[in-house]
Structure formats: structure tokens, C-alpha cells
N, C-alpha and C. Protein backbone atom coordinates (compact mmCIF):
# COMPACT_ATOMS: atom_id res chain seq x y z
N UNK A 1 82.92 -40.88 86.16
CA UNK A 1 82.72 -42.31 86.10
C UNK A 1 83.55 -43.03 87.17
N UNK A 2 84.74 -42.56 87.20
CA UNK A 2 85.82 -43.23 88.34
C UNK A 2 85.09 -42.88 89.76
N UNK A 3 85.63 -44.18 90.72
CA UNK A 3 85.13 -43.68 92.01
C UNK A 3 86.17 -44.11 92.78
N UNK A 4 86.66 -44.41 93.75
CA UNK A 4 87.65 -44.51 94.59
C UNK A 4 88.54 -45.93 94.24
N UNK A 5 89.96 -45.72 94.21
CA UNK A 5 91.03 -46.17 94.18
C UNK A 5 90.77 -47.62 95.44
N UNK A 6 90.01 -48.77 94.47
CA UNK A 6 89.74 -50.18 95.30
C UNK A 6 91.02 -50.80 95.67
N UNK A 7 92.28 -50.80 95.04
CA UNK A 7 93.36 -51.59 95.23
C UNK A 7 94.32 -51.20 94.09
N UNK A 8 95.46 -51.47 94.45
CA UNK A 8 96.86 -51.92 93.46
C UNK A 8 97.47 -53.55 93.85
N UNK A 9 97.53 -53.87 92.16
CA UNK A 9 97.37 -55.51 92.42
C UNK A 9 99.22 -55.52 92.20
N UNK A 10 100.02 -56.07 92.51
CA UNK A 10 101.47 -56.64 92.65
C UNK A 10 101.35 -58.08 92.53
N UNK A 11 101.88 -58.71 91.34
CA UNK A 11 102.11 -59.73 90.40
C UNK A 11 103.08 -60.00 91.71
N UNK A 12 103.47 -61.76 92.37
CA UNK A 12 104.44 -62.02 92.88
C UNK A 12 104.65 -63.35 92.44
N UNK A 13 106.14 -63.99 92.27
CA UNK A 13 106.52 -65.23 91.92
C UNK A 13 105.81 -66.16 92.95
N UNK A 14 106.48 -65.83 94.23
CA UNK A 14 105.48 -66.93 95.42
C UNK A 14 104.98 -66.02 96.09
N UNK A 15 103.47 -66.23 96.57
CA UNK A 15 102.87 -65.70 97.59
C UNK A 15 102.80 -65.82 99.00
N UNK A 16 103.47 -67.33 99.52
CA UNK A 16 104.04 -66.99 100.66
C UNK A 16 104.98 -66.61 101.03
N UNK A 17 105.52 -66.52 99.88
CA UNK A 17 107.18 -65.44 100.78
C UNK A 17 106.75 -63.70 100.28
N UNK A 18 106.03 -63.63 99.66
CA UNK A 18 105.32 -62.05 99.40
C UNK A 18 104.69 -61.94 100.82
N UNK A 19 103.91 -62.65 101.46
CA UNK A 19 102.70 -62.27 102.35
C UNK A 19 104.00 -62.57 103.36
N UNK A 20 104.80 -63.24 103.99
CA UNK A 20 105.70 -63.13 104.67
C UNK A 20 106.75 -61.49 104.84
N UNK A 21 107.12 -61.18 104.03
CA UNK A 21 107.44 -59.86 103.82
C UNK A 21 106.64 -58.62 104.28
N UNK A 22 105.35 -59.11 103.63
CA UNK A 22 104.29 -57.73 103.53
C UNK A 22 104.14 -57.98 105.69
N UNK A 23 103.78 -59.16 106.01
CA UNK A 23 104.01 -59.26 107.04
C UNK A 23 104.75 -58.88 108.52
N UNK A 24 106.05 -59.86 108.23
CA UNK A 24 106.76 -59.60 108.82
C UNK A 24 107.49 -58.52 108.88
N UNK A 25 108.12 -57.93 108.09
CA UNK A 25 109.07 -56.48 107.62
C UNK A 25 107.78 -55.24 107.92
N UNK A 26 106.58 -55.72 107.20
CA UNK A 26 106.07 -54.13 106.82
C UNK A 26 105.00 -53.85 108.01
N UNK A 27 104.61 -55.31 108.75
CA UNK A 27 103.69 -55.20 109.77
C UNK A 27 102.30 -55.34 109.61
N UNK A 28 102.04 -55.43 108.06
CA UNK A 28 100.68 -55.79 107.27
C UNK A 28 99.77 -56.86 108.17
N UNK A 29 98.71 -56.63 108.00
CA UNK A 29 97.42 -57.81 108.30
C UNK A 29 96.87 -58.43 106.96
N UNK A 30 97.15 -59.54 106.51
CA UNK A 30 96.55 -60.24 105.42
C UNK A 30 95.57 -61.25 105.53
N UNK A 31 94.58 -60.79 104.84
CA UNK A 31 93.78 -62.04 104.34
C UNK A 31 94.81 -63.39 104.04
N UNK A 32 93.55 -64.21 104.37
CA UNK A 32 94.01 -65.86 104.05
C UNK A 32 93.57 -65.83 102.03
N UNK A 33 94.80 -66.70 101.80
CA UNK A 33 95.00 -66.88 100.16
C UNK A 33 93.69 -67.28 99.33
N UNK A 34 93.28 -66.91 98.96
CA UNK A 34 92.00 -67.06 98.28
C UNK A 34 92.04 -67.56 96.58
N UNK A 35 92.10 -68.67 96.53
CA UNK A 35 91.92 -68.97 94.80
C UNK A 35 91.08 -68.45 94.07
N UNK A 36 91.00 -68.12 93.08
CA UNK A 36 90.32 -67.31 91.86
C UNK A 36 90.17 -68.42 90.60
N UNK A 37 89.75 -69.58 90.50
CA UNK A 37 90.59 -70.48 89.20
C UNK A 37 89.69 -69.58 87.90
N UNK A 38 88.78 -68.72 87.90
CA UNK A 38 88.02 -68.22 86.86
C UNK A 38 89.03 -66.71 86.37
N UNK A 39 89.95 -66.55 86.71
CA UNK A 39 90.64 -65.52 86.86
C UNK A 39 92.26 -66.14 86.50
N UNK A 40 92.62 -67.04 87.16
CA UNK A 40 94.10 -68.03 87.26
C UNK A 40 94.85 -67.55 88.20
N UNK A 41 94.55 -67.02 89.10
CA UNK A 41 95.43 -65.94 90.16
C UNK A 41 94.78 -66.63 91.69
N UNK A 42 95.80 -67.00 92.68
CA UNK A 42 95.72 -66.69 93.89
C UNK A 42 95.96 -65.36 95.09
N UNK A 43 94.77 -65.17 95.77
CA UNK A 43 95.19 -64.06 95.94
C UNK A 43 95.05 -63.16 97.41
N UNK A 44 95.95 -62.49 97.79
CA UNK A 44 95.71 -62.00 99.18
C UNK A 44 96.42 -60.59 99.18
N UNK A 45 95.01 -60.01 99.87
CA UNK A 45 94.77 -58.60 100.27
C UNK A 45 95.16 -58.08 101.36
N UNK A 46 95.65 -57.02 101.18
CA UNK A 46 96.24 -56.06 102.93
C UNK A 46 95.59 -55.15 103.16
N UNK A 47 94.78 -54.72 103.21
CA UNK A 47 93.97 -53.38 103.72
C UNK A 47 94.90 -52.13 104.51
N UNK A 48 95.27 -51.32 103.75
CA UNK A 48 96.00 -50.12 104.45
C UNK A 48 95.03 -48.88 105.05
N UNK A 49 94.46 -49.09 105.40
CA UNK A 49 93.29 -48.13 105.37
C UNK A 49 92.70 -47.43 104.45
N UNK A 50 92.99 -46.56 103.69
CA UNK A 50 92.47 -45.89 102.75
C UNK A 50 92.30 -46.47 101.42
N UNK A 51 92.62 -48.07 100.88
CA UNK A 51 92.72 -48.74 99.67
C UNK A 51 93.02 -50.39 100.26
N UNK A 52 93.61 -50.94 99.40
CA UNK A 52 93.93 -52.58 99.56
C UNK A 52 94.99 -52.46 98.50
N UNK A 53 95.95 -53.41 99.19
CA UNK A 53 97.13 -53.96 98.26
C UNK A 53 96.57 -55.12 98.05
N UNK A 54 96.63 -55.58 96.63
CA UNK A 54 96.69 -57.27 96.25
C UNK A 54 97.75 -58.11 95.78
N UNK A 55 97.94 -59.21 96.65
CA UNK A 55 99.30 -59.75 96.37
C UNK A 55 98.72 -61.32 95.23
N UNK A 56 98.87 -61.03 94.04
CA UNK A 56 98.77 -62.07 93.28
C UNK A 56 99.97 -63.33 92.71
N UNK A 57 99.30 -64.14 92.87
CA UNK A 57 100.24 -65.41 91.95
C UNK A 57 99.40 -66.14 90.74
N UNK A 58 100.14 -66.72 90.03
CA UNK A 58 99.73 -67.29 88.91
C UNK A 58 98.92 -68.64 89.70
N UNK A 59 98.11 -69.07 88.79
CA UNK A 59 97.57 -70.22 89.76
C UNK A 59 96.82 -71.65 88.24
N UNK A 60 98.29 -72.15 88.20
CA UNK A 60 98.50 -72.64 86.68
C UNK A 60 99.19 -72.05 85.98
N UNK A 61 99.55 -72.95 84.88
CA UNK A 61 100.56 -72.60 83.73
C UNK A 61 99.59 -71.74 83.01
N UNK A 62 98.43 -71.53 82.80
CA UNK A 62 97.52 -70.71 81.50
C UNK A 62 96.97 -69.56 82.27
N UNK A 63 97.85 -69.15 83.45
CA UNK A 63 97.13 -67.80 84.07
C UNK A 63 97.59 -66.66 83.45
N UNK A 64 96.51 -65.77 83.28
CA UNK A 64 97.13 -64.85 83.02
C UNK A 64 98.27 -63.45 83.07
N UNK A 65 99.05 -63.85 84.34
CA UNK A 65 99.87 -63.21 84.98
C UNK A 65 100.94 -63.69 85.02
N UNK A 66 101.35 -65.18 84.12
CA UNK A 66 102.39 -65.92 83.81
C UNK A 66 103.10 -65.05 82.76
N UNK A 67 102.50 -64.19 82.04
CA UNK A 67 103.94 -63.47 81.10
C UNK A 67 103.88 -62.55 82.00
N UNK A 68 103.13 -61.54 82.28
CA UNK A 68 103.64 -60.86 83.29
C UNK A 68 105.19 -60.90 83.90
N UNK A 69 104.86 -62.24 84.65
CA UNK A 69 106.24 -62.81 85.63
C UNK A 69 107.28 -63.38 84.89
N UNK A 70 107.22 -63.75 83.80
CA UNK A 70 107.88 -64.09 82.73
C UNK A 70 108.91 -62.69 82.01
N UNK A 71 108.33 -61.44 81.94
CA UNK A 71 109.36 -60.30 81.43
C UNK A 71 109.40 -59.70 83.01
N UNK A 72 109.47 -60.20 84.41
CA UNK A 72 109.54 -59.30 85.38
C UNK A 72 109.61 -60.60 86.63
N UNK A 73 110.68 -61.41 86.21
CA UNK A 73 110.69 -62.22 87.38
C UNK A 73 110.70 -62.31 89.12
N UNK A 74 110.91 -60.90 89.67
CA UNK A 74 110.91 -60.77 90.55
C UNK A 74 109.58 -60.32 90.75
N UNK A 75 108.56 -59.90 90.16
CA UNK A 75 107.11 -59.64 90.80
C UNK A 75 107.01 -58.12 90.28
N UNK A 76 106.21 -57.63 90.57
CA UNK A 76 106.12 -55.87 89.97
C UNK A 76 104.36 -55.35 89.84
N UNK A 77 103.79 -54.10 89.83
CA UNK A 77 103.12 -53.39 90.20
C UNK A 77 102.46 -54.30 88.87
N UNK A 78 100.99 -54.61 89.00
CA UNK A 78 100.40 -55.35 87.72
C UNK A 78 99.35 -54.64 87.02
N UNK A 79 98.07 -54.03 88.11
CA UNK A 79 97.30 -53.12 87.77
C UNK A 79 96.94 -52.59 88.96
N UNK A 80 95.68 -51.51 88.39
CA UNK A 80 95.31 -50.43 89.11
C UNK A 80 93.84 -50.89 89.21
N UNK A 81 93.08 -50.84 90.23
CA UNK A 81 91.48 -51.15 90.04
C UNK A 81 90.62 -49.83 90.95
N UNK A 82 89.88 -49.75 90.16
CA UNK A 82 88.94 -48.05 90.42
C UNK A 82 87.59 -48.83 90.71
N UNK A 83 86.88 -48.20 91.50
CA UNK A 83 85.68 -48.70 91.17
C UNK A 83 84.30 -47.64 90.61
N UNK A 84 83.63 -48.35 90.16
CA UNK A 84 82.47 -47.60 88.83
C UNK A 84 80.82 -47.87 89.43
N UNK A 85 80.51 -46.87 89.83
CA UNK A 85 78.73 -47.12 90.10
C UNK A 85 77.92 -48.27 89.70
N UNK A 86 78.19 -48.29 88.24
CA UNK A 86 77.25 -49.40 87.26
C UNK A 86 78.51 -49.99 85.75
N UNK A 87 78.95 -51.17 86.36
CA UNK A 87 79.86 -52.03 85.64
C UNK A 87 79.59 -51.62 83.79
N UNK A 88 78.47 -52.14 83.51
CA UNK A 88 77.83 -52.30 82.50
C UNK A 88 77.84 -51.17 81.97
N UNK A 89 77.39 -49.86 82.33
CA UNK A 89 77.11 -48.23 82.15
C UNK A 89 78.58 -48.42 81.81
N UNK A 90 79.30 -48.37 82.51
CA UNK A 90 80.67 -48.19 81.91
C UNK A 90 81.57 -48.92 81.13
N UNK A 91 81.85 -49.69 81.16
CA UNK A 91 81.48 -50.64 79.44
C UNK A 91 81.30 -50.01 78.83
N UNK A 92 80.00 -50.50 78.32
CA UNK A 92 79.23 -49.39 77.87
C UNK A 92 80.08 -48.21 76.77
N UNK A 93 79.94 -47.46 77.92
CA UNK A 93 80.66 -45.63 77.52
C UNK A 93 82.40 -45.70 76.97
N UNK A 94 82.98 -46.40 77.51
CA UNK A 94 84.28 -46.91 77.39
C UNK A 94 84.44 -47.45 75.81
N UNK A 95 83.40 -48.05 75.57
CA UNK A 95 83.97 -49.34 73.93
C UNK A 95 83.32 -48.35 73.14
N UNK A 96 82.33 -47.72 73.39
CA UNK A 96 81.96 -46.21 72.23
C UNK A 96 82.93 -45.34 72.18
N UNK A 97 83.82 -45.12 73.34
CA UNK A 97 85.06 -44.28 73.20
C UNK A 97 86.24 -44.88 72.44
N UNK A 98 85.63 -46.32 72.47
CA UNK A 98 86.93 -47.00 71.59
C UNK A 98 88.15 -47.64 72.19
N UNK A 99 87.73 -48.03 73.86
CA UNK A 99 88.58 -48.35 74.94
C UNK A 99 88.06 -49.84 74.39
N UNK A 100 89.58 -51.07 74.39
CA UNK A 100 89.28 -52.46 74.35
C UNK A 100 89.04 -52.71 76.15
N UNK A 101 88.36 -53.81 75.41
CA UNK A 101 87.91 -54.52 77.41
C UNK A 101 88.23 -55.55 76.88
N UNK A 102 89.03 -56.23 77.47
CA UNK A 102 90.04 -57.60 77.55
C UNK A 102 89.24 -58.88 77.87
N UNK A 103 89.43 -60.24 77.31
CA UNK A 103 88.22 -60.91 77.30
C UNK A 103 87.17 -61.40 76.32
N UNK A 104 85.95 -61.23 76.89
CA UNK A 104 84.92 -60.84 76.04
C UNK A 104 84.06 -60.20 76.60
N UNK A 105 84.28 -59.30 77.04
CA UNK A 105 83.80 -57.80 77.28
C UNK A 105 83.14 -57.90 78.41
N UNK A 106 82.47 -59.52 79.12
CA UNK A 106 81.72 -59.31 79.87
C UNK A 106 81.94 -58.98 81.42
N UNK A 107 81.25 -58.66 82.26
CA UNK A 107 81.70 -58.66 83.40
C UNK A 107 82.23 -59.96 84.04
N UNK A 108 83.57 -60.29 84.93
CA UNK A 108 83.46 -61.70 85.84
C UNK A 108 83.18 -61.45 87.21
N UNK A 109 82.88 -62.08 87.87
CA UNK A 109 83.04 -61.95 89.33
C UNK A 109 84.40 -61.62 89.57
N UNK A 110 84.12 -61.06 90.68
CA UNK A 110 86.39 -60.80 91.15
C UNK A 110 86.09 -61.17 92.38
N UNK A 111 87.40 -61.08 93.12
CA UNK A 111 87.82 -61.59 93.91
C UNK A 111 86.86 -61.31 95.40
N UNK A 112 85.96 -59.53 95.30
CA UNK A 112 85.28 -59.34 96.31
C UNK A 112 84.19 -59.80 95.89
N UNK A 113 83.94 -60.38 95.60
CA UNK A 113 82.47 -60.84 95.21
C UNK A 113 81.28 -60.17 94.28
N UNK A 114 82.30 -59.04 93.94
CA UNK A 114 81.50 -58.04 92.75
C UNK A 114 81.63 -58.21 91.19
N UNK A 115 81.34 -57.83 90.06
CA UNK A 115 81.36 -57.79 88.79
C UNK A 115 82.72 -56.84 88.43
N UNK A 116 83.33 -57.53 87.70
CA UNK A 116 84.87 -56.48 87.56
C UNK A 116 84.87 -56.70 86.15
N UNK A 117 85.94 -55.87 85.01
CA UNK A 117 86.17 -55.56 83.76
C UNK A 117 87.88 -55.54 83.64
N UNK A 118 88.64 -55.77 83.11
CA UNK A 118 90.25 -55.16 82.79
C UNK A 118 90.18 -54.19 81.21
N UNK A 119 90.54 -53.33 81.06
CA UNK A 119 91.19 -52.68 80.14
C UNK A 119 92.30 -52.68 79.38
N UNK A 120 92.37 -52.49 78.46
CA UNK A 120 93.50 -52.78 78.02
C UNK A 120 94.55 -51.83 77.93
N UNK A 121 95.71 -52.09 78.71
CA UNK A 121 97.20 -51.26 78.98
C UNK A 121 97.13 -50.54 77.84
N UNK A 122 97.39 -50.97 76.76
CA UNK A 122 97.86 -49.95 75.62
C UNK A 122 96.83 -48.51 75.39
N UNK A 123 95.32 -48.88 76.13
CA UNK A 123 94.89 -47.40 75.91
C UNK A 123 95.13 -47.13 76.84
N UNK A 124 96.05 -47.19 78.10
CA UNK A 124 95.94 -46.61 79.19
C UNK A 124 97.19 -46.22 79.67
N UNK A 125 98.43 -45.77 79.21
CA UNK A 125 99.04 -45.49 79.43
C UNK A 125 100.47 -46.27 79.85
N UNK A 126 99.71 -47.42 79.53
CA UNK A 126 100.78 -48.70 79.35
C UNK A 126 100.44 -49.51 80.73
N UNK A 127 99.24 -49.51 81.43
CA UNK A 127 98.66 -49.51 82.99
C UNK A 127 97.84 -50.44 82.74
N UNK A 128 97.20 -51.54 82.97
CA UNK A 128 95.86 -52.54 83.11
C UNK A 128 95.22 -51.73 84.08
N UNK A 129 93.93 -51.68 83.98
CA UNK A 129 92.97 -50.93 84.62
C UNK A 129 91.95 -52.51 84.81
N UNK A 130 91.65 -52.17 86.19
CA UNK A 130 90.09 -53.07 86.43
C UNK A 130 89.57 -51.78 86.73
N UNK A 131 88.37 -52.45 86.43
CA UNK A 131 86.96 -51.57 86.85
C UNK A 131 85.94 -52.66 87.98
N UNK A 132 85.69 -52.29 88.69
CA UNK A 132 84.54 -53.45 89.98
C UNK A 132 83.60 -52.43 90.18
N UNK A 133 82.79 -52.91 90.25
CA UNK A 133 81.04 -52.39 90.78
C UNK A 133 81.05 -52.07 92.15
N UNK A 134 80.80 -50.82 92.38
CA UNK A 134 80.42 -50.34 93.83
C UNK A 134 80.10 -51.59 94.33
């Protein structure tokens, strides 16, 4: 069902002094900051070749990455996102296995313009999992 390792998302307090860092120090090329308000996260991507880093911020007090930053004030590894042939198919197979999907189960758009899912940490090893559509 898994297909290649789309990104690791990193929760950050501010995103321009994250994308400054990832920048300046590490030599990164970033996307321009991209709002999400259906999500609550602003957000910018580094492309390392073989995957994408995502540098997220809260975007409002009711985002969901505000407790996050709340038990981990300095920023920290948030989730993992895989991507899945057919969103739905996997769903699907996942909530018959008894995996929660966070939400209400349905797919949202994400940030690439595809259908994405989150999982819930506690079946996963204590990890948020997205899932995005080829």
C-alpha cells in the first residue's frame, strides 16, 4: 500500500527564521510560504532530492499544530507523509484494520494539490502519518 516517502513535516514556532536557517546555514532552496487556512498551517517546502522537508507554522490560534508547539516549544519532527496509489482504497483497508483517520475520515486537499488523510499517532507508533494520492 505504501509508496514513496513524500516528505517529513517539522512543526516550527516562526517560519521565517526556520526558512532562514534551512537557508542560510544548510544551503536549502525553499518554496515561497504558502497558506493552508483548511489545514491551519503555513507552509514551506525544501526539496532534497530524494523527498521534501516541510517547514510548518500554526496559522491561528485553532491550528492544529498549536499543542504540538505548546509541549515542544522550540519546533520538532511533526509527521511522516507516504504516498498511496488510491486515497480512498486506503482508507478504506486501514479503518477495517481498525486504524483511526483523524477528522472525519474524509480526504482534504493538501498542500500539493492532492487528496491527503492523517492517522492517528497512537496506532502508529506514537508518529502522525499522512497519506496523499499519487
Amino acid at each position: 500500500m505504501l509508496g514513496r516517502l513524500n516528505h517529513v513535516a517539522i512543526a516550527v514556532p516562526d517560519l521565517e527564521a526556520a526558512s532562514v536557517i534551512y537557508r542560510d546555514t544548510l544551503g536549502a532552496k525553499l518554496t515561497q510560504p504558502q497558506a493552508l487556512p483548511e489545514h491551519g498551517v503555513t507552509v514551506v517546502f525544501i526539496d532534497v532530492g530524494n523527498t521534501k522537508i516541510e517547514l510548518l507554522e500554526p496559522l491561528g490560534a485553532d491550528s492544529p499544530i498549536a499543542a504540538f508547539l505548546a509541549k515542544n516549544p522550540s519546533g520538532g519532527m511533526h509527521h511522516v507523509c507516504y504516498e498511496v496509489p488510491d486515497i480512498h482504497a486506503a482508507r478504506d483497508r486501514l479503518k477495517k484494520q481498525g486504524a483511526r483517520i483523524l477528522g472525519d475520515g474524509e480526504p482534504k486537499i493538501g498542500a500539493h494539490g492532492k487528496p491527503v488523510i492523517f492517522l492517528h499517532p497512537k496506532d502508529f507508533n506514537g508518529t502522525l502519518i499522512e497519506l496523499e494520492q499519487e
